[in-house]
Protein backbone atom coordinates (compact mmCIF):
# COMPACT_ATOMS: atom_id res chain seq x y z
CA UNK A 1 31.62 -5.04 -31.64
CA UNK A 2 28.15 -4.51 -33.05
CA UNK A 3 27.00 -8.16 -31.78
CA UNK A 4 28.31 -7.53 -28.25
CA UNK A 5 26.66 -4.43 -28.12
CA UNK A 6 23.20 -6.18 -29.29
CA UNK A 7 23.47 -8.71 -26.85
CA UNK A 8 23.98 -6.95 -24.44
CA UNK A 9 20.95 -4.88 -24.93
CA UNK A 10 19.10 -7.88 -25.52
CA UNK A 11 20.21 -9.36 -22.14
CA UNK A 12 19.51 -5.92 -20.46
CA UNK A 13 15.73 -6.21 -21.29
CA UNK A 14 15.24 -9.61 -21.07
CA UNK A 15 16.84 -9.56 -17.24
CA UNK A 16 14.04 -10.33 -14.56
CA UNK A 17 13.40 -8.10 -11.47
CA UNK A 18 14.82 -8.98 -8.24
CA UNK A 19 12.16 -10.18 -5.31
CA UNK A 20 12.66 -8.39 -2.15
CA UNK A 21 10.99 -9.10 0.60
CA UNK A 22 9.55 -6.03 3.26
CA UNK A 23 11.68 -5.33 6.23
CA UNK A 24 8.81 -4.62 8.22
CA UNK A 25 11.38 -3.61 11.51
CA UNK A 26 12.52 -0.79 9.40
CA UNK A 27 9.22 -0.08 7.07
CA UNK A 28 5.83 2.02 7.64
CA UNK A 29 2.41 1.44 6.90
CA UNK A 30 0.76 4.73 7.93
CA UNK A 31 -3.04 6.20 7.33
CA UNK A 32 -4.78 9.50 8.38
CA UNK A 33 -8.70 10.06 8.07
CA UNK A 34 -10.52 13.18 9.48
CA UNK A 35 -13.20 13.28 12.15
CA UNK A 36 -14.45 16.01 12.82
CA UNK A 37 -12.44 18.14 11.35
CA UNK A 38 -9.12 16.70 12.67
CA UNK A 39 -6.58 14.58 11.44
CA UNK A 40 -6.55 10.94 12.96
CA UNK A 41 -3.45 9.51 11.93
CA UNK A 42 -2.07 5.92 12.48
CA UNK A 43 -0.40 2.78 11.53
CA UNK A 44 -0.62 -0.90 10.96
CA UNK A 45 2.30 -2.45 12.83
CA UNK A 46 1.77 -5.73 11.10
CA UNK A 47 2.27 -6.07 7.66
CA UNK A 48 4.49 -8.83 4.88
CA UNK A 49 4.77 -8.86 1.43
CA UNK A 50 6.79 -8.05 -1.46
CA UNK A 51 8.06 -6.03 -4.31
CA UNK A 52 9.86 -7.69 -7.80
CA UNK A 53 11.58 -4.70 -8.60
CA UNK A 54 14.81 -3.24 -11.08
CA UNK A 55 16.01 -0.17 -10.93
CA UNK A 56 16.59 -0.57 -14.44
CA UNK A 57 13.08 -1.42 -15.52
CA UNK A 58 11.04 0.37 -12.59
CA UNK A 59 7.79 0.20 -14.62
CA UNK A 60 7.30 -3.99 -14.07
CA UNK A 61 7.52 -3.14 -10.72
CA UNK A 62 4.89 -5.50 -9.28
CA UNK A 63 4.14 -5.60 -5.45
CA UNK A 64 1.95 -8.26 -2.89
CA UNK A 65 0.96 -6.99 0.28
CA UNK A 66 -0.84 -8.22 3.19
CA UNK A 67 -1.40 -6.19 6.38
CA UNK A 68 -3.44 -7.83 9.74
CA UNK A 69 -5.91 -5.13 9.99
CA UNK A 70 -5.66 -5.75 14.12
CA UNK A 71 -2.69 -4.14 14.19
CA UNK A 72 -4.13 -0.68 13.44
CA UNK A 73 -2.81 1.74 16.09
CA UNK A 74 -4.10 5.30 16.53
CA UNK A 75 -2.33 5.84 20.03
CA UNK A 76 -5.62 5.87 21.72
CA UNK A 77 -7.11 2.15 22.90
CA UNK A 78 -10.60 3.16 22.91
CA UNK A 79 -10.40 4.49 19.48
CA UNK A 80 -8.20 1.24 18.16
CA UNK A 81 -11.20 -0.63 20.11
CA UNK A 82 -14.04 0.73 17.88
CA UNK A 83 -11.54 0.67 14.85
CA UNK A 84 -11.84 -2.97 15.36
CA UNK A 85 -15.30 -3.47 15.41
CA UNK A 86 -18.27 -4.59 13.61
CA UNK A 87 -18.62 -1.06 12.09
CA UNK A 88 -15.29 -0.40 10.97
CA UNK A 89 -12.69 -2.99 10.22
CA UNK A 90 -14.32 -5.84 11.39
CA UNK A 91 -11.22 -7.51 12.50
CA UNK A 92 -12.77 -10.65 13.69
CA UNK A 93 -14.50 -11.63 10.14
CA UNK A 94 -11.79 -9.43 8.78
CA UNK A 95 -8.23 -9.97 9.78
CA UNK A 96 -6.31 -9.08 6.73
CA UNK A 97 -6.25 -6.69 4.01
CA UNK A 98 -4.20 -7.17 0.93
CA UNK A 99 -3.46 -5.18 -1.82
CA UNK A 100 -1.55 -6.69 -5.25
CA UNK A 101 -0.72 -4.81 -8.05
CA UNK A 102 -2.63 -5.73 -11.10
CA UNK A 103 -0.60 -4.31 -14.10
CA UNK A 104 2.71 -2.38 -15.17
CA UNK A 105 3.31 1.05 -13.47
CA UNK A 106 3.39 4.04 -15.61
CA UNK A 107 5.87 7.37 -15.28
CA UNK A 108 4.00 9.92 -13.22
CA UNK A 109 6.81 12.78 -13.50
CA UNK A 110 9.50 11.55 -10.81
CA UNK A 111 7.05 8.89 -9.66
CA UNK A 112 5.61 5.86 -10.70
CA UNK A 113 1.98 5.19 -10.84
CA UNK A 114 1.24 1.78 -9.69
CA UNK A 115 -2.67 0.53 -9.99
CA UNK A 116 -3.60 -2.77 -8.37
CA UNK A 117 -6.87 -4.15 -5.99
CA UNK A 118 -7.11 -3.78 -2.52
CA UNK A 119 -8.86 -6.37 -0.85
CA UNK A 120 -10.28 -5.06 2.37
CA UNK A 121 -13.25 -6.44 4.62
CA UNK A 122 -14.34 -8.46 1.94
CA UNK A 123 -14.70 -5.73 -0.70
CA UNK A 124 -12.07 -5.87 -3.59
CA UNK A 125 -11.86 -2.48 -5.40
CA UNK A 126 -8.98 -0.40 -7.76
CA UNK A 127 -6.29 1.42 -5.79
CA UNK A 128 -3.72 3.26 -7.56
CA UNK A 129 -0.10 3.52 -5.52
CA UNK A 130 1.77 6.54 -6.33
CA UNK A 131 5.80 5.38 -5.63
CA UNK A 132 8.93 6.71 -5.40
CA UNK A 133 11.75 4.23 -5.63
CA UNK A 134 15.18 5.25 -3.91
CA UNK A 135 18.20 5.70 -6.18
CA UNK A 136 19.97 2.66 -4.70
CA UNK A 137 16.79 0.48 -4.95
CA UNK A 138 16.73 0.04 -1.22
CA UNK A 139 13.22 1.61 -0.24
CA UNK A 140 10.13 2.71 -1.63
CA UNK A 141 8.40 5.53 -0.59
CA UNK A 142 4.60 5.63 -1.85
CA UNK A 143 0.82 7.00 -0.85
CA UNK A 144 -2.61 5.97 -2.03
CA UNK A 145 -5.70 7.14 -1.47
CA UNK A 146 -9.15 5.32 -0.53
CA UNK A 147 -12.96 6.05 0.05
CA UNK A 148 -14.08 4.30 3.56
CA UNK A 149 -17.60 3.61 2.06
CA UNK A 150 -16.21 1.86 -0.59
CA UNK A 151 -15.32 -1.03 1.55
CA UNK A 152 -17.88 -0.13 3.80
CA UNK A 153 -15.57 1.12 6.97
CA UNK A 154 -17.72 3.05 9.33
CA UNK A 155 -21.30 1.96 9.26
CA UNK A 156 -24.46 2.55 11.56
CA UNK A 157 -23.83 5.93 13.41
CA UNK A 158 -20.27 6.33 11.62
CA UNK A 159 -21.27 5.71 7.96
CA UNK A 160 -22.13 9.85 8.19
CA UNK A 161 -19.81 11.25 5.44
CA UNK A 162 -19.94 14.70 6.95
CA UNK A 163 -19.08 13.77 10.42
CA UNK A 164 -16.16 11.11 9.68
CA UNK A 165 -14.65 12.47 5.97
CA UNK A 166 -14.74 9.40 3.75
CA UNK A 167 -11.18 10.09 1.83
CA UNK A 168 -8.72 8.27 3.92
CA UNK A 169 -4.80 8.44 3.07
CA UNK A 170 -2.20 6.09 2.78
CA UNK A 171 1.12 6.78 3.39
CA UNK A 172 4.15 4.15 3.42
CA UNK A 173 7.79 3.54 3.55
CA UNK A 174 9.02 -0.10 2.55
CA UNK A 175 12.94 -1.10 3.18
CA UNK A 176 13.37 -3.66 1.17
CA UNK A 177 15.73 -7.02 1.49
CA UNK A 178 16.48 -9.85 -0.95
């Protein structure tokens, strides 16, 4: 009884997280800054990756994501238009962001704090993701927060810190699918 009960607690910690994909019909990749004063929230409707994750061992979570920065939508063209440009995103030299986790996560109370590098207009810098796996392992639920100038996002007559607030946040949702 004692050997069973061994293995099996061997074979419990030795078991290797599942890889799901992102179902990115049913998933979010959302972002508000401040201009002015205001909230400008939006979303990148193009984005892939991937998450080896257990419920039963939701520390190795380890995640791989890559979002085409183009896709940015802020419900106003003109806006998404300069968003694009030389001064912000630079979607042209630019086209994709991606962010991979670079260790274990750690217990942050009912969350899990998840630090990895976000690669972003050709600046690589730490970004911790705060998650919140679902009970049935399904979705993820997570934020992050950035500093534009970091990655130099707003430059010329936007780089002004007062005027455009240089702590953006990330918000997301990830279903997930084998």
């Amino acid at each position: 009884m004692i050997r069973v009960l061994v293995l099996s607690l061997l074979l419990a910690t030795t078991a290797e997280a599942a890889t799901f994909h992102f179902d990115a019909s049913n998933s979010e990749l959302a972002f508000t800054g401040d201009y002015g004063g205001e909230a400008v929230p939006g979303v990148f409707r193009k984005f892939s990756g991937k998450a080896d994750f257990d419920l039963a061992q939701p520390l190795a979570t380890r995640f791989d994501t890559e979002i085409e920065v183009a896709s940015l939508d802020t419900d106003y063209a003109e806006r998404d238009d300069t968003l694009r440009g030389v001064e912000f995103f630079d979607v042209e030299a630019h086209p994709k962001a991606r962010w991979q986790s670079t260790g274990d996560c750690t217990a942050a109370g009912p969350r899990l704090s998840c630090p990895g590098t976000l690669t972003l207009k050709g600046a690589t810098h730490p970004v911790t993701l705060e998650i919140a796996p679902a009970a049935d392992g399904k979705s993820i639920d997570g934020k992050a927060a950035l500093s534009r100038d970091q990655f130099a996002i707003g430059s010329g007559e936007w780089a002004d810190l007062e005027t455009i607030a240089n702590a953006v946040e990330i918000r997301f949702k990830l279903q997930l699918s084998p």
